[in-house]
C-alpha atoms as a PDB file:
ATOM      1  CA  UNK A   1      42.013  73.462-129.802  1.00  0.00           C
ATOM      2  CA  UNK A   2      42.803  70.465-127.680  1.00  0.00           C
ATOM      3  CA  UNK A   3      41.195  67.004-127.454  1.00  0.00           C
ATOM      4  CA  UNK A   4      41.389  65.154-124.513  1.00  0.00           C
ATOM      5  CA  UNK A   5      44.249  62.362-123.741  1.00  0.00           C
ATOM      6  CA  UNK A   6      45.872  61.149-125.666  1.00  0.00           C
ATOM      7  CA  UNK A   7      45.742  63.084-128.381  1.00  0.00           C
ATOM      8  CA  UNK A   8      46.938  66.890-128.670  1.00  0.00           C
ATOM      9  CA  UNK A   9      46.081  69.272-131.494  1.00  0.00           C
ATOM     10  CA  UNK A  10      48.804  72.295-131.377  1.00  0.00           C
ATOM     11  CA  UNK A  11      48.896  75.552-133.471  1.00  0.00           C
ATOM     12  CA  UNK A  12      50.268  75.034-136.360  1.00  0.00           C
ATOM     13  CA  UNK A  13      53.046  77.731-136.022  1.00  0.00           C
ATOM     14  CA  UNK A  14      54.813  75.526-133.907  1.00  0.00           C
ATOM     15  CA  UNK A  15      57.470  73.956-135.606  1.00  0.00           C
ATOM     16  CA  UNK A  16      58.926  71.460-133.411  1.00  0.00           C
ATOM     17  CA  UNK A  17      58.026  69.241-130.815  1.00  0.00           C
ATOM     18  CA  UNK A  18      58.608  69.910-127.489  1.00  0.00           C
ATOM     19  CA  UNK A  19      58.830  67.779-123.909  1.00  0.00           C
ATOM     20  CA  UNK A  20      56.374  69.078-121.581  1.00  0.00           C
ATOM     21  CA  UNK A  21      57.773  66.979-118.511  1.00  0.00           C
ATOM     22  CA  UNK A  22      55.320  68.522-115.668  1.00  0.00           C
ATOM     23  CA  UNK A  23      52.786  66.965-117.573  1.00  0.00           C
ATOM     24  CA  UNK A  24      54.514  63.506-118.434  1.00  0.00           C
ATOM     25  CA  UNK A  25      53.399  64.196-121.957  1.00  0.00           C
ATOM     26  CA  UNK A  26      55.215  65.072-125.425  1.00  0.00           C
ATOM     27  CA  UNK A  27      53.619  67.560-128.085  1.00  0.00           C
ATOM     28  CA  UNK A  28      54.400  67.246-132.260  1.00  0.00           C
ATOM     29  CA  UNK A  29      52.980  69.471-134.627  1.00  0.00           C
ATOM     30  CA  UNK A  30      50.510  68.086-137.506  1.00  0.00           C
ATOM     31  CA  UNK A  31      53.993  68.379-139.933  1.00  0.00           C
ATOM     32  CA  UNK A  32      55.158  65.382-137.833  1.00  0.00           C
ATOM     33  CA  UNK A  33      52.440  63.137-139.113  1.00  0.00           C
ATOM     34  CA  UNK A  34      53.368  63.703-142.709  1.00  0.00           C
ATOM     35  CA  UNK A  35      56.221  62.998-144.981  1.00  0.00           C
ATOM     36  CA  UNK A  36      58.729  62.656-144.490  1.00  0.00           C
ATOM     37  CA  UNK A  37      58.192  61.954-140.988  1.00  0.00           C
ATOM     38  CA  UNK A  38      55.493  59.461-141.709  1.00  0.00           C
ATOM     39  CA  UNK A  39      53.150  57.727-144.629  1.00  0.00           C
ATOM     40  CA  UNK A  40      50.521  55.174-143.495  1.00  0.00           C
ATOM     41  CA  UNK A  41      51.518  53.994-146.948  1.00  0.00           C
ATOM     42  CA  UNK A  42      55.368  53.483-146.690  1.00  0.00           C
ATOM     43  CA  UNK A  43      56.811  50.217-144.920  1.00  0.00           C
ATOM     44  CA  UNK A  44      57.731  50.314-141.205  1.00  0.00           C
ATOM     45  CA  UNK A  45      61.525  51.207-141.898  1.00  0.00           C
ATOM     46  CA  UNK A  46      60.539  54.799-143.316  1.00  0.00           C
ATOM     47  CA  UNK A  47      58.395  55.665-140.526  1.00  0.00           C
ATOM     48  CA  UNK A  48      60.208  54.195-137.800  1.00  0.00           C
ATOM     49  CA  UNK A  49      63.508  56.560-139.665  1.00  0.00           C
ATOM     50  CA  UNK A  50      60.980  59.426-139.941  1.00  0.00           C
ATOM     51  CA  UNK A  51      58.546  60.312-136.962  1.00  0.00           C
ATOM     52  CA  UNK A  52      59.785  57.141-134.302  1.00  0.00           C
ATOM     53  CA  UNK A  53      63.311  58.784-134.531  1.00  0.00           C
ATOM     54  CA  UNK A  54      61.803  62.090-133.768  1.00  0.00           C
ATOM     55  CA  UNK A  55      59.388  61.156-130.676  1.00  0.00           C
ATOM     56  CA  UNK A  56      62.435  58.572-129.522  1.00  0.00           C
ATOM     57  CA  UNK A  57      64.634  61.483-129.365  1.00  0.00           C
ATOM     58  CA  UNK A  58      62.094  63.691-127.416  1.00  0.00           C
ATOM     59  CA  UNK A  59      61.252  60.945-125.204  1.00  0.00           C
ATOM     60  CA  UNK A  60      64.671  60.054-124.052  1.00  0.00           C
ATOM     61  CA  UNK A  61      65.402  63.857-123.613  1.00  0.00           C
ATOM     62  CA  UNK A  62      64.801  65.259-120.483  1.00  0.00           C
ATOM     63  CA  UNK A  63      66.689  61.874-118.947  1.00  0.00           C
ATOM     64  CA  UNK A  64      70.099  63.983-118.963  1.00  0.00           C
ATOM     65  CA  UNK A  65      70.781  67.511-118.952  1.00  0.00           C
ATOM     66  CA  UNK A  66      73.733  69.482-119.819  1.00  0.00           C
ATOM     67  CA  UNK A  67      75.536  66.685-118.722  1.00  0.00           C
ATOM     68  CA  UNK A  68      73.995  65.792-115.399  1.00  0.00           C
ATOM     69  CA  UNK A  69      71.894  62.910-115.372  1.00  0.00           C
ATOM     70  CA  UNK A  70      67.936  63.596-113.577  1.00  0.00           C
ATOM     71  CA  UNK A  71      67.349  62.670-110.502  1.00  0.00           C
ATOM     72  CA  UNK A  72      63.938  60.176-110.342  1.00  0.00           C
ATOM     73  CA  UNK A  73      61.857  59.873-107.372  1.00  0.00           C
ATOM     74  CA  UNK A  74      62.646  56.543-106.572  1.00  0.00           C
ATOM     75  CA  UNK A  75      66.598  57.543-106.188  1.00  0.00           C
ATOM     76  CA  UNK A  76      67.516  56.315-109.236  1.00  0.00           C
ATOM     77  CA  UNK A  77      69.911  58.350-111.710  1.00  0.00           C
ATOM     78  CA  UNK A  78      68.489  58.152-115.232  1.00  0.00           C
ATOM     79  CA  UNK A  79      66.853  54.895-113.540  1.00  0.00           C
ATOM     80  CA  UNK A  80      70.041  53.119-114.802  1.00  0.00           C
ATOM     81  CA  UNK A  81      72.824  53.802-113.182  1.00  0.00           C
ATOM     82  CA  UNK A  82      71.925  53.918-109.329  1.00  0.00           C
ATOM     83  CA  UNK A  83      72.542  56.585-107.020  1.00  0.00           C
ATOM     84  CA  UNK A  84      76.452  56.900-108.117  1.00  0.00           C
ATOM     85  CA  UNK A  85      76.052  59.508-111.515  1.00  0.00           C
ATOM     86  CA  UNK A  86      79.778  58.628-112.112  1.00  0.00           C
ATOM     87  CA  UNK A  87      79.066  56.378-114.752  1.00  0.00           C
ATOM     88  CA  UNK A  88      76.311  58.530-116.435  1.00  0.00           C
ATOM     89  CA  UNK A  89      78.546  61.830-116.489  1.00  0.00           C
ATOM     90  CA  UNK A  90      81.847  59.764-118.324  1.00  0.00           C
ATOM     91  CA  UNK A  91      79.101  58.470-120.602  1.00  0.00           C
ATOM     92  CA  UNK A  92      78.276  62.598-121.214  1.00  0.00           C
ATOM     93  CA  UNK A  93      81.721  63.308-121.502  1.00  0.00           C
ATOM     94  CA  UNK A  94      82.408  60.683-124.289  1.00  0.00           C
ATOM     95  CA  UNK A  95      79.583  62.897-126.263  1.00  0.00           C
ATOM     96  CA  UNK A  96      81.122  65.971-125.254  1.00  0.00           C
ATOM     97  CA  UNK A  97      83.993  65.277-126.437  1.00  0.00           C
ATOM     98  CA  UNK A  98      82.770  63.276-129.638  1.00  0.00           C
ATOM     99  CA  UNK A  99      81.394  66.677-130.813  1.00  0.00           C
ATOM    100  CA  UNK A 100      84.026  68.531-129.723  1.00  0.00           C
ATOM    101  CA  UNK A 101      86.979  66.911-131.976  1.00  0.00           C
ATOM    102  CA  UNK A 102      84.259  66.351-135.303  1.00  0.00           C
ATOM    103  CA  UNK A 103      82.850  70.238-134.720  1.00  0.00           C
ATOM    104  CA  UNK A 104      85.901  72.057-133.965  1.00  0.00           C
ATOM    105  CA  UNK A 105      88.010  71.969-137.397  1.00  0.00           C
ATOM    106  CA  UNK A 106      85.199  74.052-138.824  1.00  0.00           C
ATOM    107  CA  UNK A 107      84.273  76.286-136.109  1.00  0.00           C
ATOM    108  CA  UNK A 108      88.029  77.323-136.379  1.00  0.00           C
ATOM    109  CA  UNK A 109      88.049  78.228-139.835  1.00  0.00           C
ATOM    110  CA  UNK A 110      84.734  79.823-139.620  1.00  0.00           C
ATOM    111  CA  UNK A 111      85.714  81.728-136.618  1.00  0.00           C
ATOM    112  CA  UNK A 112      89.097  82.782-137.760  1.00  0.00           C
ATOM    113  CA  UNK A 113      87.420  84.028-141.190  1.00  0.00           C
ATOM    114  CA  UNK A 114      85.066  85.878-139.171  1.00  0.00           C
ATOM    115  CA  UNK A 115      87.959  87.716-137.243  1.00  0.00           C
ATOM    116  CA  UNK A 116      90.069  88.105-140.077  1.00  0.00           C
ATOM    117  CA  UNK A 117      86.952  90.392-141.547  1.00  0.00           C
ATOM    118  CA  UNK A 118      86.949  92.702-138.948  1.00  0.00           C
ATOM    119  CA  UNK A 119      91.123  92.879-138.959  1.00  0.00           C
ATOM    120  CA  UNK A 120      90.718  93.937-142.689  1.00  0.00           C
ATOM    121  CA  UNK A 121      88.722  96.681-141.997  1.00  0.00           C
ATOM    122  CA  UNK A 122      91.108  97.958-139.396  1.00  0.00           C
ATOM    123  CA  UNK A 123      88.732  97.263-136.565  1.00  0.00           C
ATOM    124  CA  UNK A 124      91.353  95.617-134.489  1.00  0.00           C
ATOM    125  CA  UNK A 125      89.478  96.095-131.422  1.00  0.00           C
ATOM    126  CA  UNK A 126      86.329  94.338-132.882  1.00  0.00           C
ATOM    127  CA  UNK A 127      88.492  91.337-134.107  1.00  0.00           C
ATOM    128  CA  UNK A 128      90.406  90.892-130.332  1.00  0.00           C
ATOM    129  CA  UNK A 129      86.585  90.769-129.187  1.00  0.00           C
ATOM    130  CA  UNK A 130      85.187  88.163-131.196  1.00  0.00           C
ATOM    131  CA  UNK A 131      87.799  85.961-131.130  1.00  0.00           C
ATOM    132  CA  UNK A 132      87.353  86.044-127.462  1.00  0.00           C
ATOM    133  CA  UNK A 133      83.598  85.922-127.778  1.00  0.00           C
ATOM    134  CA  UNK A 134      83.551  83.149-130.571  1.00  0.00           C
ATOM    135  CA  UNK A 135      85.800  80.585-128.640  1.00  0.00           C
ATOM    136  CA  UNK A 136      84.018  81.225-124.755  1.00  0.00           C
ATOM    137  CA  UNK A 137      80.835  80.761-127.038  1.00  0.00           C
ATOM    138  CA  UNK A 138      81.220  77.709-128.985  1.00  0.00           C
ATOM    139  CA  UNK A 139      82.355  75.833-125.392  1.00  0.00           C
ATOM    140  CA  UNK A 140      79.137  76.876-123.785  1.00  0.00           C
ATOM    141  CA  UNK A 141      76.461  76.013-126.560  1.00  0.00           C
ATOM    142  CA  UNK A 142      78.633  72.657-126.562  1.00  0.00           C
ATOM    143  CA  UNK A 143      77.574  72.300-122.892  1.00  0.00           C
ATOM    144  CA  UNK A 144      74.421  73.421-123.202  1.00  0.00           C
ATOM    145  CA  UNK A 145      73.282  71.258-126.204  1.00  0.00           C
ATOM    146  CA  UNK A 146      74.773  67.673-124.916  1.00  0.00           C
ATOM    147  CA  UNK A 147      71.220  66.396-123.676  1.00  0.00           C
ATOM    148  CA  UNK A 148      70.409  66.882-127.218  1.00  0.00           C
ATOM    149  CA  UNK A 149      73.437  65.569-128.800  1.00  0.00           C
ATOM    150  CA  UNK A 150      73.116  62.281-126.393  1.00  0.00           C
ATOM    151  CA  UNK A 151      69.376  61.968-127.301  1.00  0.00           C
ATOM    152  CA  UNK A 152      69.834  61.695-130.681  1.00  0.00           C
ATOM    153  CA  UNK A 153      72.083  58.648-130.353  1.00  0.00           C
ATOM    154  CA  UNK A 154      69.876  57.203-127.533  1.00  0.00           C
ATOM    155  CA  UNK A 155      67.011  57.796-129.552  1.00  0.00           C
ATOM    156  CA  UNK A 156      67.951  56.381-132.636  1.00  0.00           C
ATOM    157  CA  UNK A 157      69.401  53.227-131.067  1.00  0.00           C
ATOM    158  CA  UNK A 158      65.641  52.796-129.439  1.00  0.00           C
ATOM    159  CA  UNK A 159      64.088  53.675-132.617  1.00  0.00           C
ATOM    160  CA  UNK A 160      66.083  50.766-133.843  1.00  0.00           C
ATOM    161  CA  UNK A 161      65.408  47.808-131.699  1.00  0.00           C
ATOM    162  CA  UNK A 162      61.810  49.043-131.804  1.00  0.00           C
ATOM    163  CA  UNK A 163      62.210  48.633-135.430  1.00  0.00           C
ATOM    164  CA  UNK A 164      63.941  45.261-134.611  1.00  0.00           C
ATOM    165  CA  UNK A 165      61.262  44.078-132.154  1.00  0.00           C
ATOM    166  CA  UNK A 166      58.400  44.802-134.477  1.00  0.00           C
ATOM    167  CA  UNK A 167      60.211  42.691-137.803  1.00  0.00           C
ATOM    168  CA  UNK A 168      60.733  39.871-135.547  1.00  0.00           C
ATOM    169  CA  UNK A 169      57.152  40.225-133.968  1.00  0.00           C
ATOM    170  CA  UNK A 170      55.071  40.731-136.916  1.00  0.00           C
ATOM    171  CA  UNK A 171      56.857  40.368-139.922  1.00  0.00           C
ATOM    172  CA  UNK A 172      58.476  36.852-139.362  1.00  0.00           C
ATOM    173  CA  UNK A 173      61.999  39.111-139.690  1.00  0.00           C
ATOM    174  CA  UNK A 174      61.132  40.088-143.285  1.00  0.00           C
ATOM    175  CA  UNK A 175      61.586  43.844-144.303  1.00  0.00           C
ATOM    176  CA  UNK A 176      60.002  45.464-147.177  1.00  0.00           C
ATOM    177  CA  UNK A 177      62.256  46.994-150.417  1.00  0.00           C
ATOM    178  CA  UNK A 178      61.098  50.253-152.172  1.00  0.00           C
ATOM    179  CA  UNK A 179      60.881  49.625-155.952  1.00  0.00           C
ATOM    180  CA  UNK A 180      63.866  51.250-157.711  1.00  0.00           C
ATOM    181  CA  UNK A 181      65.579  50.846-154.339  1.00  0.00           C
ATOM    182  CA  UNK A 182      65.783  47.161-153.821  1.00  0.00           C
ATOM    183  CA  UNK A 183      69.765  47.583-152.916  1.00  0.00           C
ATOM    184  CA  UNK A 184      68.857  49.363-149.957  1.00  0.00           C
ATOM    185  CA  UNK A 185      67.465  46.894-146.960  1.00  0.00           C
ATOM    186  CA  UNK A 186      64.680  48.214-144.622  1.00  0.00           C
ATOM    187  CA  UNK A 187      67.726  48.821-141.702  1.00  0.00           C
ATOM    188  CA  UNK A 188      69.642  50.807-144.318  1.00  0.00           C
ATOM    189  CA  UNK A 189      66.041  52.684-145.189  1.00  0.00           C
ATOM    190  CA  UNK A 190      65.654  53.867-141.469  1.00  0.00           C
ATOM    191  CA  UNK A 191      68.781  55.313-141.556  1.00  0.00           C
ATOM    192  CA  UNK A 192      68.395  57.122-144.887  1.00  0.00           C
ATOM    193  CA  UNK A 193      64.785  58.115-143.327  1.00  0.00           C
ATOM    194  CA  UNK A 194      66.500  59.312-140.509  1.00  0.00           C
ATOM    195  CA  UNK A 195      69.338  61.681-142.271  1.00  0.00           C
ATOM    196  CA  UNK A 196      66.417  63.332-144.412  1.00  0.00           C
ATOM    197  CA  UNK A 197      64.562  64.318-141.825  1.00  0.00           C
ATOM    198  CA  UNK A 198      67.142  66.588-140.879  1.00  0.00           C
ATOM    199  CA  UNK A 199      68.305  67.798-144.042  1.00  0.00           C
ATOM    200  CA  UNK A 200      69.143  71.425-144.213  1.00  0.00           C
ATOM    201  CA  UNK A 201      71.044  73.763-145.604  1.00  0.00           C
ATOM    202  CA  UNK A 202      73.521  76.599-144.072  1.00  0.00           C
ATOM    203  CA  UNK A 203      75.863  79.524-145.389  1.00  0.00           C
ATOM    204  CA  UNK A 204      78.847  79.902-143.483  1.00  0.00           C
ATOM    205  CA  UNK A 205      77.130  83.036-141.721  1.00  0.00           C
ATOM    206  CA  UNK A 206      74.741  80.388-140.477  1.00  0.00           C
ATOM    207  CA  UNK A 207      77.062  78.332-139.614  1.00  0.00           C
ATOM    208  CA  UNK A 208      78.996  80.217-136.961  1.00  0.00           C
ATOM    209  CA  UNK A 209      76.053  81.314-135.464  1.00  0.00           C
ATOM    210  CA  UNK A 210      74.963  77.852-134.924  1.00  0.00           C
ATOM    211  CA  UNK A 211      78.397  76.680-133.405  1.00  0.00           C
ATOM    212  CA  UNK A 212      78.395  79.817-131.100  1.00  0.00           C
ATOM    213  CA  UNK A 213      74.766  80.734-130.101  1.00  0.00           C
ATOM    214  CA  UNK A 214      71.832  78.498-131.034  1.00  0.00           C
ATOM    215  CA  UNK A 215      71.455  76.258-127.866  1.00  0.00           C
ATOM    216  CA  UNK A 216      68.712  73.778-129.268  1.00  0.00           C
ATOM    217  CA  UNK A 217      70.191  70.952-131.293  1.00  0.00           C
ATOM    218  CA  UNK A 218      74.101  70.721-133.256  1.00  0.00           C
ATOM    219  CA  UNK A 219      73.974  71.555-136.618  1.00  0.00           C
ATOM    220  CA  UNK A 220      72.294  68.829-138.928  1.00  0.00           C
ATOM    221  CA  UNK A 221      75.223  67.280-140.443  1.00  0.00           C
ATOM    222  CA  UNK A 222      76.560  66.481-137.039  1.00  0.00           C
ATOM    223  CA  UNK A 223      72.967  65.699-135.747  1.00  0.00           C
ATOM    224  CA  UNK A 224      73.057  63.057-138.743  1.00  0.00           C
ATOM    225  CA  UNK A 225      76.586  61.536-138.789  1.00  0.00           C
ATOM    226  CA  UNK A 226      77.723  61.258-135.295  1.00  0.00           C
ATOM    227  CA  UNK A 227      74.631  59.254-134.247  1.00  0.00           C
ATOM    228  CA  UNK A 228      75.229  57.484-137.127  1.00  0.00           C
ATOM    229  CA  UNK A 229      78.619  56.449-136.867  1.00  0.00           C
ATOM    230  CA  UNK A 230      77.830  55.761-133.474  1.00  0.00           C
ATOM    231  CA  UNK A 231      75.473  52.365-133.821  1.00  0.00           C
ATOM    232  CA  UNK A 232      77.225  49.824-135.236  1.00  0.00           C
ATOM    233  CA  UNK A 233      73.905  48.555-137.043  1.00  0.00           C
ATOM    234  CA  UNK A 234      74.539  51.497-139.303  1.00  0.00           C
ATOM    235  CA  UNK A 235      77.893  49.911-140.805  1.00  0.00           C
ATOM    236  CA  UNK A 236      76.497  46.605-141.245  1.00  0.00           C
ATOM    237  CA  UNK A 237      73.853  48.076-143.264  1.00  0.00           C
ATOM    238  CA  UNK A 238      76.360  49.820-145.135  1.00  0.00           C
ATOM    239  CA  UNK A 239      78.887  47.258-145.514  1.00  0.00           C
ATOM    240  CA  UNK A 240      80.966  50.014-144.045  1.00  0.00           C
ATOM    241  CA  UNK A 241      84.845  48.878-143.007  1.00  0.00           C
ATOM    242  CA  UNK A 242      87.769  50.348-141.349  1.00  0.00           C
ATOM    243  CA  UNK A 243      88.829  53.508-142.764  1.00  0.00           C
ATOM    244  CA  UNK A 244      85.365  55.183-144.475  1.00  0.00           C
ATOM    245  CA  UNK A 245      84.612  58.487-142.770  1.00  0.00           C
ATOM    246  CA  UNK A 246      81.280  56.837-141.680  1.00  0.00           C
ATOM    247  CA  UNK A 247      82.826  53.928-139.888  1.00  0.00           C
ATOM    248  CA  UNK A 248      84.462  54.308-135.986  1.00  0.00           C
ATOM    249  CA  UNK A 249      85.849  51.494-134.313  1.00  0.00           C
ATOM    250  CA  UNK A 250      83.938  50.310-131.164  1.00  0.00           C
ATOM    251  CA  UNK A 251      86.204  52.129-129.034  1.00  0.00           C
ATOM    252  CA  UNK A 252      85.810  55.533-130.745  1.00  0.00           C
ATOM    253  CA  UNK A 253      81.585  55.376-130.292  1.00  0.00           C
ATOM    254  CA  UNK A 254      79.660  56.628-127.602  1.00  0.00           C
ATOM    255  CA  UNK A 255      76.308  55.537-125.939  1.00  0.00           C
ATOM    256  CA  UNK A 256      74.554  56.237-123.231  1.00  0.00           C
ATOM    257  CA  UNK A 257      71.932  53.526-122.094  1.00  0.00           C
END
């Protein structure tokens, strides 16, 4: 059943939400208006981290894809960077190749595993094939998932000067603590909101296939810390400093807008 503007009721078997741009209008499931997306009851800093990083993401999403910025119908590419897209396809290369260099270590030890299995059993044939298969693979699913991989960083860094805007607006720049948590600042929250959201886990199976077929998002621990590591409000929060895994020097990040 649907209700009329603004609000959308979907089936409940669908489990993500999804851009419907001919329409100018984004669906979410009922799950997205629940923990941990969001709490009428928990401060700003989980829900902004929960459900504003999700809709941020989606809305930001069909700005950019594979690459290749959209064209708008006033001329405008991405309605940022004027009708040159040279600056908004070395911006997409920075995330290409952000991905690339953190996902590649693993894809080669997964994929070499995966060949060696088939070399064990003798089926030599099998093993020149995947390894073939594997590596033409994991560079087009790296193609084909950059709008996504850009969108999460883009959407997180709005979710966060939303977050910003509405402290400074409404709250006199005061965030709220959770009891037993008072360490952890409402900035520091988001970003914890954020990472849980996406938590999941994978067997190495799962893994590979990810790398090499699903075309929809990176695999969640890349989803988490490359976004991460690439707003710097994340390692103030922190206190992170040269050297941590988390932390990347300005000119290691990537943005986009």
């Amino acid at each position: 059943p649907r209700l009329s503007n603004p609000i959308s009721i979907v089936r409940k078997e669908i489990t993500d939400c999804d851009d419907c741009s001919p329409k100018h209008r984004l669906e979410f499931p009922l799950e997205f208006f629940q923990p941990p997306f969001y709490s009428k009851d928990l401060p700003w800093s989980l829900n902004f981290g929960g459900f504003g990083a999700s809709f941020a993401h989606q809305l930001v999403h069909d700005m950019h894809k594979e690459g290749e910025c959209r064209w708008l119908r006033d001329g405008n590419t991405c309605g940022l960077f004027g009708k040159d897209d040279a600056m908004c396809k070395s911006k997409s290369e920075c995330f290409l190749e952000q991905y690339k260099e953190a996902m590649e270590p693993e894809f080669n030890i997964l994929s070499q595993a995966s060949v060696k299995s088939y070399l064990e059993k003798g089926d030599n044939e099998t093993a020149e094939a995947a390894a073939e298969y594997y590596a033409d693979q994991f560079k087009a699913v790296s193609k084909r998932r950059l709008d996504s991989d850009i969108a999460d960083t883009s959407g997180l860094s709005l979710t966060l000067s939303a977050y910003m805007e509405l402290l400074r607006d409404k709250c006199e720049s005061r965030d709220t603590r959770l009891e037993g948590l008072e360490q952890y600042s409402g900035l520091a929250l988001l970003f914890i909101t954020r990472a849980m959201t996406l938590c999941d886990k994978t067997t190495d199976e799962s893994m590979l296939w990810w790398q090499t077929t699903f075309i929809g998002h990176s695999p969640p621990q890349y989803r988490v810390n490359l976004p991460l590591q690439n707003i710097e409000a994340f390692a103030e929060a922190f206190n992170c400093s040269a050297g941590p895994n988390m932390y990347k020097p300005k000119n290691g990040t990537c943005t986009f807008w």
